[in-house]
N, C-alpha and C. Protein backbone atom coordinates (compact mmCIF):
# COMPACT_ATOMS: atom_id res chain seq x y z
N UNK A 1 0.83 -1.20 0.00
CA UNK A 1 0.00 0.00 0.00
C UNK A 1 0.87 1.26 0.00
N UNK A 2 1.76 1.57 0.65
CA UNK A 2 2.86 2.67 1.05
C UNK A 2 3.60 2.66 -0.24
N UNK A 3 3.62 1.63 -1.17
CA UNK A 3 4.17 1.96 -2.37
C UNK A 3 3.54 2.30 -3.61
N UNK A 4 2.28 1.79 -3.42
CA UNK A 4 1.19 2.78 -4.41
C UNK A 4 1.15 3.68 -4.31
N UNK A 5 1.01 4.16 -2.77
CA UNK A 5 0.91 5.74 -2.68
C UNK A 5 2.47 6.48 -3.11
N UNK A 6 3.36 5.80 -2.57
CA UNK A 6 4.70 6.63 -3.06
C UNK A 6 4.76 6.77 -4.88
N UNK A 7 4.26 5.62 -5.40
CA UNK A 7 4.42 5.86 -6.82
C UNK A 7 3.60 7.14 -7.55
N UNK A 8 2.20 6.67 -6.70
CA UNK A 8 1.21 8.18 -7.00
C UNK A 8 1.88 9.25 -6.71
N UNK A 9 2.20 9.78 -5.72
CA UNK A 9 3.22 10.51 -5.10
C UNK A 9 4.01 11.33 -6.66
N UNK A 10 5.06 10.53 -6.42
CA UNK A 10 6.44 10.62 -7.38
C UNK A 10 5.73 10.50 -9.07
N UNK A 11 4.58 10.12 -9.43
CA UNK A 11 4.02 10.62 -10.97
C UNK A 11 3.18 11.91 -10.49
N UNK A 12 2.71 12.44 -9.66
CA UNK A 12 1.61 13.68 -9.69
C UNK A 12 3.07 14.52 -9.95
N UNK A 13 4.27 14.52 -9.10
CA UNK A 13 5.22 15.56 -8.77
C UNK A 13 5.86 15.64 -10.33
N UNK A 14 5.77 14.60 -10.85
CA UNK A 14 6.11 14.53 -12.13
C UNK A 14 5.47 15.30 -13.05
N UNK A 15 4.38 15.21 -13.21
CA UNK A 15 3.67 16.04 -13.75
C UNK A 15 3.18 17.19 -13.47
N UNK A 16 3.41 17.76 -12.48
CA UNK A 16 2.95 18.62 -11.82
C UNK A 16 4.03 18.89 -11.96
N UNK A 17 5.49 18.67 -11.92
CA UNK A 17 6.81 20.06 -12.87
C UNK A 17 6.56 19.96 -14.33
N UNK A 18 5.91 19.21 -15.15
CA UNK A 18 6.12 19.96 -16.41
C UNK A 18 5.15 20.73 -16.95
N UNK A 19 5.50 21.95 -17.65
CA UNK A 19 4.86 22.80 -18.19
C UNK A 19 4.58 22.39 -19.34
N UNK A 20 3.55 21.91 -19.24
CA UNK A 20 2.55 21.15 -20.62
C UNK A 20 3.06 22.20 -21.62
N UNK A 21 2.24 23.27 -21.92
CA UNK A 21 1.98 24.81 -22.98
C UNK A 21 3.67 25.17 -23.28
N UNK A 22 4.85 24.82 -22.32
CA UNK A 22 5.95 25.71 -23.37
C UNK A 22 6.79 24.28 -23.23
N UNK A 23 6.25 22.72 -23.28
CA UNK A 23 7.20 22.00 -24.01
C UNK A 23 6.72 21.11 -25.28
N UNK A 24 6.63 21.46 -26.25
CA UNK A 24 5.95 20.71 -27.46
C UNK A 24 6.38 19.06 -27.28
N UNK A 25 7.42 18.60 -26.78
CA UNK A 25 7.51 17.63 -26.44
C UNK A 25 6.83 16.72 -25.41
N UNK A 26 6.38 17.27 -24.23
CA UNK A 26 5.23 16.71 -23.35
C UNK A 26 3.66 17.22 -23.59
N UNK A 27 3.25 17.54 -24.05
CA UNK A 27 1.75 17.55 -24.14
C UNK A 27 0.64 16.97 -23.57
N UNK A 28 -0.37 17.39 -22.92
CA UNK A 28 -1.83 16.61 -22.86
C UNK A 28 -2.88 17.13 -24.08
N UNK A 29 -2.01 18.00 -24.99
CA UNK A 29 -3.15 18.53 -26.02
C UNK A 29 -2.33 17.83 -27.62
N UNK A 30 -3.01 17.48 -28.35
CA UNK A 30 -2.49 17.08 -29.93
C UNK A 30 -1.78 18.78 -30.17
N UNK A 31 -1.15 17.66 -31.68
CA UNK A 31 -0.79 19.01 -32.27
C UNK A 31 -1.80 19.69 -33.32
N UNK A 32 -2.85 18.97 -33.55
CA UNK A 32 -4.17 19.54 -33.80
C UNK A 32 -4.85 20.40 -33.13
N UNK A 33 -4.99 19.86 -31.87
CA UNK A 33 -5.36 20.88 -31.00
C UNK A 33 -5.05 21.88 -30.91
N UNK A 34 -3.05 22.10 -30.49
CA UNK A 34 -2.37 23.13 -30.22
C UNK A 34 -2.60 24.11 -31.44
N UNK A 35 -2.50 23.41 -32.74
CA UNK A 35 -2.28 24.42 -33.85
C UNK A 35 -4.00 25.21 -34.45
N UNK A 36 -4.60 24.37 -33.69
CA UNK A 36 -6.33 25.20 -34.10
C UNK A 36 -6.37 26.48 -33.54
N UNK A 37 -6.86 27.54 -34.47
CA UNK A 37 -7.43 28.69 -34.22
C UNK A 37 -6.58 30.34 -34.74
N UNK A 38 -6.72 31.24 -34.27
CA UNK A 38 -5.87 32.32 -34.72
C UNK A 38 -4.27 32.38 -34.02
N UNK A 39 -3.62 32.84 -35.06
CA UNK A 39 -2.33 32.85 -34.71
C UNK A 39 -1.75 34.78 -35.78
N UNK A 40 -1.35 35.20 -35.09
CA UNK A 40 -1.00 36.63 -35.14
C UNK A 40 0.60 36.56 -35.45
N UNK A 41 1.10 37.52 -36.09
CA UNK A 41 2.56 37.74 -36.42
C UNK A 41 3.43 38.26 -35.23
N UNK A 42 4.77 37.34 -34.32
CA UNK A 42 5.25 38.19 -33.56
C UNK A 42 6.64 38.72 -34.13
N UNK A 43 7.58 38.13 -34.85
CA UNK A 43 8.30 38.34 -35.71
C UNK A 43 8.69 37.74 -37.01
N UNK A 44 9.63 38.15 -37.87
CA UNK A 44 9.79 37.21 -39.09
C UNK A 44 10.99 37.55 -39.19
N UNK A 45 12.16 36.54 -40.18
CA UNK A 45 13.29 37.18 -40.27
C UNK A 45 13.12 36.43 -41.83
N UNK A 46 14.22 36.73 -42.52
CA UNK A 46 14.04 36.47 -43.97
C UNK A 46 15.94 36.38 -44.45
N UNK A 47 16.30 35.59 -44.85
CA UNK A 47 17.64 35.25 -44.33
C UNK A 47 18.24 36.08 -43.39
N UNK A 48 18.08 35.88 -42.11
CA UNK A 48 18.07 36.18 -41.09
C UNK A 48 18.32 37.63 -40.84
N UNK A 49 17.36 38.81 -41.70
CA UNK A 49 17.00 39.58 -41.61
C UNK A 49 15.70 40.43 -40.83
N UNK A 50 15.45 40.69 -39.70
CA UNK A 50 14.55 41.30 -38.95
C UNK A 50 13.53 41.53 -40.06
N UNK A 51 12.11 40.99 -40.55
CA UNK A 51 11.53 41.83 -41.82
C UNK A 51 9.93 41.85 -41.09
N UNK A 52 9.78 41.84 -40.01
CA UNK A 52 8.70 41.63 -39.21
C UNK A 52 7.53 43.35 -39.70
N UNK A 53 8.16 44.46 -39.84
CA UNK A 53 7.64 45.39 -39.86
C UNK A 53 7.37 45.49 -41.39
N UNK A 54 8.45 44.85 -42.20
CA UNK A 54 7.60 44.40 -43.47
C UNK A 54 6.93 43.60 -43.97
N UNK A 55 6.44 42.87 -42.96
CA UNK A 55 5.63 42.02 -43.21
C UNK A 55 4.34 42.84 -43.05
N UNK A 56 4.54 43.11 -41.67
CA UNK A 56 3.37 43.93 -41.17
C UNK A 56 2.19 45.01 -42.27
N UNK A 57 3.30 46.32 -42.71
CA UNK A 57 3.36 46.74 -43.68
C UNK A 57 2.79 46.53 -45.23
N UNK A 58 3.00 45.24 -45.22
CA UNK A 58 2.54 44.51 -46.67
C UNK A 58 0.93 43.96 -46.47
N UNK A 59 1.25 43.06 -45.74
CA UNK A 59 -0.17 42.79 -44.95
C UNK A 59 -0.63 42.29 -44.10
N UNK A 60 -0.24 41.99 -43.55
CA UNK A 60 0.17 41.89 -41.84
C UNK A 60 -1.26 40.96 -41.43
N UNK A 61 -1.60 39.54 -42.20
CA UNK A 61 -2.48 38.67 -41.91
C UNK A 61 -2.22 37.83 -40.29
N UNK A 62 -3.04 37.62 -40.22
CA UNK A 62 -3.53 36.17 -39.38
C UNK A 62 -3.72 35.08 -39.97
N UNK A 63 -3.04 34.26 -39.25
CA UNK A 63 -3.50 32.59 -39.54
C UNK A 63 -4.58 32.16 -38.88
N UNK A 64 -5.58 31.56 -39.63
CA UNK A 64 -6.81 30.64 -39.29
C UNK A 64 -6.73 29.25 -39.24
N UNK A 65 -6.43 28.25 -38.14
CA UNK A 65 -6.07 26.67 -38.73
C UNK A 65 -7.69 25.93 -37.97
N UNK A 66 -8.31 25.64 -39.10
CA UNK A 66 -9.31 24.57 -38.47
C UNK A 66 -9.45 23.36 -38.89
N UNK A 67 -9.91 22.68 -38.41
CA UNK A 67 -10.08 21.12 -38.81
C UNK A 67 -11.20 20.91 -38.52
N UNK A 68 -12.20 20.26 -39.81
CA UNK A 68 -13.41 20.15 -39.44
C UNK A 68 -13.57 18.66 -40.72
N UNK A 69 -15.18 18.06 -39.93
CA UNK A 69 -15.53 17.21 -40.15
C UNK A 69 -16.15 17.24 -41.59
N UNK A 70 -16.21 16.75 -42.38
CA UNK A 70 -16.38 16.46 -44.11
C UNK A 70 -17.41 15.32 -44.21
N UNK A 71 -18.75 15.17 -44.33
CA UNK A 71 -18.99 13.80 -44.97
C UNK A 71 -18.48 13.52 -45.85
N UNK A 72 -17.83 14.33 -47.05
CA UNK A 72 -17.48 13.69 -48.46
C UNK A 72 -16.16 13.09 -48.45
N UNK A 73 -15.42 12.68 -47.37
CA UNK A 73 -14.13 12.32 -47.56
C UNK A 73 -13.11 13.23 -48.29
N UNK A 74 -13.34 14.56 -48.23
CA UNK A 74 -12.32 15.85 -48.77
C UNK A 74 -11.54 16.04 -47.65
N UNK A 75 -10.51 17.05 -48.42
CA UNK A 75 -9.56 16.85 -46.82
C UNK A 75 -10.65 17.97 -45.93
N UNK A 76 -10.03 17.82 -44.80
CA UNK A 76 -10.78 18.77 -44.04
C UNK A 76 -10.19 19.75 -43.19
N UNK A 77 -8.61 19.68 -43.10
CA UNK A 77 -7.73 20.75 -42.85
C UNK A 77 -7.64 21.75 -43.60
N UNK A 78 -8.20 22.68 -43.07
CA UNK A 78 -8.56 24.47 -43.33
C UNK A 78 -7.62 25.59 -43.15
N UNK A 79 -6.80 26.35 -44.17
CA UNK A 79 -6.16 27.19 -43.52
C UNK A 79 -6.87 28.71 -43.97
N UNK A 80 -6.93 29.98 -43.65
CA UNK A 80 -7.02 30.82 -43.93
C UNK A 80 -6.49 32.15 -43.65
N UNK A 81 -6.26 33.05 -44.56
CA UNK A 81 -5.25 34.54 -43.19
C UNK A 81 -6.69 35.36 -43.60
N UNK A 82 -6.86 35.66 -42.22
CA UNK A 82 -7.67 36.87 -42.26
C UNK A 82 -6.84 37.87 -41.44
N UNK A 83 -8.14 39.05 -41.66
CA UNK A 83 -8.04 40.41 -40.89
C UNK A 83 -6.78 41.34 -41.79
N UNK A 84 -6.53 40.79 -42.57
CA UNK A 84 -5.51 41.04 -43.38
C UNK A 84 -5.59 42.99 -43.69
N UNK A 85 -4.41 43.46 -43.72
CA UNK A 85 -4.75 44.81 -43.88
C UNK A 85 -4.51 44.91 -45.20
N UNK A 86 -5.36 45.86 -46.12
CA UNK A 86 -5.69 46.04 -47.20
C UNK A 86 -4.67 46.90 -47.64
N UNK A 87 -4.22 46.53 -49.10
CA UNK A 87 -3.43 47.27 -49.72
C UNK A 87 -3.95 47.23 -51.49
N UNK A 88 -3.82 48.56 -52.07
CA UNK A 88 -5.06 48.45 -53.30
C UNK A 88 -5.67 47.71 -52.89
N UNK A 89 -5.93 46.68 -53.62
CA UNK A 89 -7.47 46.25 -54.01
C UNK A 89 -7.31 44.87 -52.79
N UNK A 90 -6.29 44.66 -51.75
CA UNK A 90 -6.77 44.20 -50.81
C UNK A 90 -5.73 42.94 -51.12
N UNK A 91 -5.56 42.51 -49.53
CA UNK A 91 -4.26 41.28 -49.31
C UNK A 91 -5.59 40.64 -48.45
N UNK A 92 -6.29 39.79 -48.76
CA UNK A 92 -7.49 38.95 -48.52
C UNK A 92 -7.81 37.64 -49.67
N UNK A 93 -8.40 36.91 -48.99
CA UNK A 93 -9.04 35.95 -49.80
C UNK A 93 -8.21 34.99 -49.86
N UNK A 94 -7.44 34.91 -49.42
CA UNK A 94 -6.30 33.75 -49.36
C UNK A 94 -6.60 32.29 -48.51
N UNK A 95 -6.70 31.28 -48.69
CA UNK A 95 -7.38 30.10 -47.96
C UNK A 95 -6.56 28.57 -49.15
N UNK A 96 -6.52 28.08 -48.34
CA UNK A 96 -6.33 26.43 -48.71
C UNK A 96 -6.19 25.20 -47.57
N UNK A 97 -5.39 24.22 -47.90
CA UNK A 97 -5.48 23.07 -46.98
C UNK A 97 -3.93 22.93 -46.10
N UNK A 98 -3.62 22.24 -45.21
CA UNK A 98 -2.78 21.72 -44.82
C UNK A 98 -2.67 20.62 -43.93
N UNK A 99 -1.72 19.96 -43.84
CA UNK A 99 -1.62 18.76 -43.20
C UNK A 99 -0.09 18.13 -42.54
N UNK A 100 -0.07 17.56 -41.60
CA UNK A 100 0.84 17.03 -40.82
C UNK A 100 1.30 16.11 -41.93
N UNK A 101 3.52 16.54 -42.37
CA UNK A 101 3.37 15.33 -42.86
C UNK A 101 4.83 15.22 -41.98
N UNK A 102 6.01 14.10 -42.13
CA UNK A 102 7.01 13.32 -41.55
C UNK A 102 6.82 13.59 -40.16
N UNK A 103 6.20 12.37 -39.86
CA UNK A 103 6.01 12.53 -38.29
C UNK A 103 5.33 13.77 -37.37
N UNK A 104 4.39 14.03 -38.15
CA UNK A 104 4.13 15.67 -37.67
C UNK A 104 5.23 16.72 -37.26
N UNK A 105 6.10 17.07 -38.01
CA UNK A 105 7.30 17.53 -37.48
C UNK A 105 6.90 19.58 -38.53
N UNK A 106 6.23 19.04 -39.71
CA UNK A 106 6.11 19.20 -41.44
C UNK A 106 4.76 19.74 -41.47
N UNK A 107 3.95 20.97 -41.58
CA UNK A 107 3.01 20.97 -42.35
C UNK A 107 2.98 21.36 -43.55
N UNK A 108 2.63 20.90 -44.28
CA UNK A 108 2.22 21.05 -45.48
C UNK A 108 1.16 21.93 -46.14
N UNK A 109 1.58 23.10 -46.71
CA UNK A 109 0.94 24.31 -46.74
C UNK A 109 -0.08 24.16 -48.44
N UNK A 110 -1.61 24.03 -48.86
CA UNK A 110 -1.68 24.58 -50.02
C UNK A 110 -2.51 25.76 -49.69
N UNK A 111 -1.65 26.90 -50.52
CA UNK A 111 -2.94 28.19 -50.30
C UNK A 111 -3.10 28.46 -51.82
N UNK A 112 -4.44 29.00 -51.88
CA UNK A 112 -5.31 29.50 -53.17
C UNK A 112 -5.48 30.78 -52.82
N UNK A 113 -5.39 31.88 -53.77
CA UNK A 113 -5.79 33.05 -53.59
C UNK A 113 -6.99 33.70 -54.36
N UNK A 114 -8.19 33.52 -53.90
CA UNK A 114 -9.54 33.85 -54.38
C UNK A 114 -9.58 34.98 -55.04
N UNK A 115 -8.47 36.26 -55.15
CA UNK A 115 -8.65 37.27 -55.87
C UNK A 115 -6.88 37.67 -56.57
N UNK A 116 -6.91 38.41 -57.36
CA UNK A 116 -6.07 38.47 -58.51
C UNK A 116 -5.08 39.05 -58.04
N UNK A 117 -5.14 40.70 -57.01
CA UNK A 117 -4.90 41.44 -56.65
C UNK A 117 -3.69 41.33 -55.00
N UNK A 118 -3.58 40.06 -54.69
CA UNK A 118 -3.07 39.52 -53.66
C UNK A 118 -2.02 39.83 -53.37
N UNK A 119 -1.28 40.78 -52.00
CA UNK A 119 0.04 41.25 -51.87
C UNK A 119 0.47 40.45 -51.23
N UNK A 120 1.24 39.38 -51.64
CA UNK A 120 2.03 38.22 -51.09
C UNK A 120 3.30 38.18 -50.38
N UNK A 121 4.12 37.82 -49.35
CA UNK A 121 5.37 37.37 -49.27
C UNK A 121 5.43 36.19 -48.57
N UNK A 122 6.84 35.90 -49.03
CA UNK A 122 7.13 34.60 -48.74
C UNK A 122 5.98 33.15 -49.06
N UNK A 123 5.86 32.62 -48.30
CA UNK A 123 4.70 31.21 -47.90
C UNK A 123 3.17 31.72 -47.92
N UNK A 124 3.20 33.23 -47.79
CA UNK A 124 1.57 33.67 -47.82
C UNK A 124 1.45 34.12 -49.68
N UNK A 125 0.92 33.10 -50.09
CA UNK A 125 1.06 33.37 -51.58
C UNK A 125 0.16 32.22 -52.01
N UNK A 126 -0.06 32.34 -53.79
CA UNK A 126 -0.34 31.07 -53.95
C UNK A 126 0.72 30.17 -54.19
N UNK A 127 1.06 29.21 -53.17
CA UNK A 127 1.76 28.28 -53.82
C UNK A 127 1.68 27.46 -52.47
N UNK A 128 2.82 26.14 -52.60
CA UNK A 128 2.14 25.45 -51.60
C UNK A 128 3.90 25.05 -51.06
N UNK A 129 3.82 24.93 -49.54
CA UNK A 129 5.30 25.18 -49.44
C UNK A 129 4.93 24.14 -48.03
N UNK A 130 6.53 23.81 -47.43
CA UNK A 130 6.60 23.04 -46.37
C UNK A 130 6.90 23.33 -45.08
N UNK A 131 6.37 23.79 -44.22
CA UNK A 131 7.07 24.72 -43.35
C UNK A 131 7.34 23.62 -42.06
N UNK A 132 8.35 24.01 -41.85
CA UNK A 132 8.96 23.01 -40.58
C UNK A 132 8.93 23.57 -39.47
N UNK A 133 8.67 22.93 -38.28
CA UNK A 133 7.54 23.47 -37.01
C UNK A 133 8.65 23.48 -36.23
N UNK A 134 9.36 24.67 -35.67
CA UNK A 134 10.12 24.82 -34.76
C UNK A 134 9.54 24.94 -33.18
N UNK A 135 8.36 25.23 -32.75
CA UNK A 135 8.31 25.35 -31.81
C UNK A 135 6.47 25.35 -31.59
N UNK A 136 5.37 24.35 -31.11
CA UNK A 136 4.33 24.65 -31.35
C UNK A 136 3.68 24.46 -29.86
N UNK A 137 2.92 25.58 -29.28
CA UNK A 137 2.65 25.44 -28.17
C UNK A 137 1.44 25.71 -28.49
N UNK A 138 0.79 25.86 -27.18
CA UNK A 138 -0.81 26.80 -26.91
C UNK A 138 -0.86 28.36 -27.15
N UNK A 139 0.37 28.65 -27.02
CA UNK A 139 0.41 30.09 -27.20
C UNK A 139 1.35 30.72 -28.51
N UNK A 140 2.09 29.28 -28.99
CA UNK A 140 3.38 29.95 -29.91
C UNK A 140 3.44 29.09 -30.98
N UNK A 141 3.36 29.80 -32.05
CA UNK A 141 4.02 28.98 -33.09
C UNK A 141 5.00 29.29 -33.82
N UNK A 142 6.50 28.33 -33.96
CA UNK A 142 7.60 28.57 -34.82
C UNK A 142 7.21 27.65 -36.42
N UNK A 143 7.91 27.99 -37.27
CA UNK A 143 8.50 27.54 -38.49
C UNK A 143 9.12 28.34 -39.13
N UNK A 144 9.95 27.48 -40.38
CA UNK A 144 10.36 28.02 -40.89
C UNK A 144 10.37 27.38 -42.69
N UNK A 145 10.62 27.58 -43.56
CA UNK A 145 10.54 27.41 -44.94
C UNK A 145 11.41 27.92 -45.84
N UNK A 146 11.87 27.45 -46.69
CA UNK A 146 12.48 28.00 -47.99
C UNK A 146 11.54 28.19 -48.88
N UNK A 147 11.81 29.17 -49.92
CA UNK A 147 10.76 29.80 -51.69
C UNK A 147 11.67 30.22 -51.48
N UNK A 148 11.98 29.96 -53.05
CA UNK A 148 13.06 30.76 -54.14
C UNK A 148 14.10 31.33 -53.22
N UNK A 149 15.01 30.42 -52.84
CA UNK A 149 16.30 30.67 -51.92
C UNK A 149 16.57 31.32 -50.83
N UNK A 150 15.19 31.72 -50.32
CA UNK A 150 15.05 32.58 -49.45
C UNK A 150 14.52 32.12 -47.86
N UNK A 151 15.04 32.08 -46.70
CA UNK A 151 15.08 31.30 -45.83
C UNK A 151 13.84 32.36 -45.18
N UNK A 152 12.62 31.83 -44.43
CA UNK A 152 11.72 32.58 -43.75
C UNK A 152 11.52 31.67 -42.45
N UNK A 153 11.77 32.66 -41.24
CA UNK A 153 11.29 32.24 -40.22
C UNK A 153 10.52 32.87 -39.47
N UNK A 154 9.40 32.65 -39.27
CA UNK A 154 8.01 32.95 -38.76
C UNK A 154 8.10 32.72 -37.25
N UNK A 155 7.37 34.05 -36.36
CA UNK A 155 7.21 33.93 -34.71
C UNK A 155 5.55 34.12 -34.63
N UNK A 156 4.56 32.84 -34.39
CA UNK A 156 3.35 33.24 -34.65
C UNK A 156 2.93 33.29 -33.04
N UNK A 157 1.94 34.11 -32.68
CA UNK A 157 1.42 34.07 -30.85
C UNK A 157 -0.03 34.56 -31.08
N UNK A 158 -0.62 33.67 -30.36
CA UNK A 158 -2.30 33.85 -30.08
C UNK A 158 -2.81 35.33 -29.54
C-alpha cells in the first residue's frame, strides 16, 4: 500500500513540474489541438533579416487553422489569413489546406488566392510550401521554410 501511494506521489510531482503549454515535447493537447485557431505575427526574419515590420506593412495577416468534419471524404484541414490589412485592391481571400506530414514535425501548406490582386510574401502566396515546425505550443508557433532561396522564419502568438 505505502508503495502505491509513493508511486502516485512521485508521478503527480512529475507532472505537476512539467509545463505542458511551453514543451511541445510533453503535451496533454495534440498538435491539432495546439495548432487550431488564430495565430497573429510576432516576428519574421528572412535570411536572417529582422523583416517583421515588413511584413506587417505589406499585410500583416492572421493565420486561421481549423479542422473540421467532411462527410465527403475531402480533406478537411482548413487554412485561412484573415483580418488582413488592405493594400489596393486588398491582401485577402487567401485560404487552402494543410496537413501534418514526416512525423508531424512538417506541415504542409496549399494556399489559393480567391482574388487576382493579392500582396504576397514569402509562404503567404499562392503556392504550396513546407514549413517546418520549430516550436508549437498553446500560445506559440515557430516555423520556418524555404521559396526561391530565401530562408523565412516565422514567430506566430495567439
Amino acid at each position: 500500500m505505502n508503495r502505491k501511494i509513493l508511486y502516485t506521489l512521485v508521478l503527480l510531482l512529475f507532472f505537476a513540474a512539467c509545463k505542458y503549454e511551453d514543451d511541445p515535447s510533453i503535451s496533454l493537447h495534440s498538435k491539432y489541438h495546439r495548432l487550431e485557431g488564430y495565430w497573429k505575427i510576432d516576428h519574421l526574419e528572412i535570411d536572417g533579416v529582422d523583416s517583421t515590420q515588413r511584413y506587417i506593412d505589406s499585410c500583416n495577416c492572421n493565420m486561421f487553422f481549423t479542422k473540421v468534419k467532411i462527410p465527403d471524404n475531402s480533406s478537411n484541414e482548413r487554412i485561412s489569413l484573415d483580418n488582413c490589412r488592405s493594400v489596393g485592391a486588398g491582401c485577402t481571400g487567401l485560404n487552402g489546406l494543410w496537413k501534418f506530414i514526416d512525423n508531424k514535425k512538417i506541415l504542409h501548406i496549399t494556399l489559393h488566392r480567391d482574388i487576382s490582386n493579392f500582396v504576397w510574401m514569402g509562404p503567404f502566396g499562392d503556392v504550396d510550401s513546407d514549413w517546418k515546425i520549430l516550436r508549437l505550443t498553446k500560445t506559440e508557433f515557430w516555423f520556418t521554410t524555404t521559396l526561391q532561396n530565401k530562408i523565412y522564419e516565422f514567430k506566430f502568438k495567439r
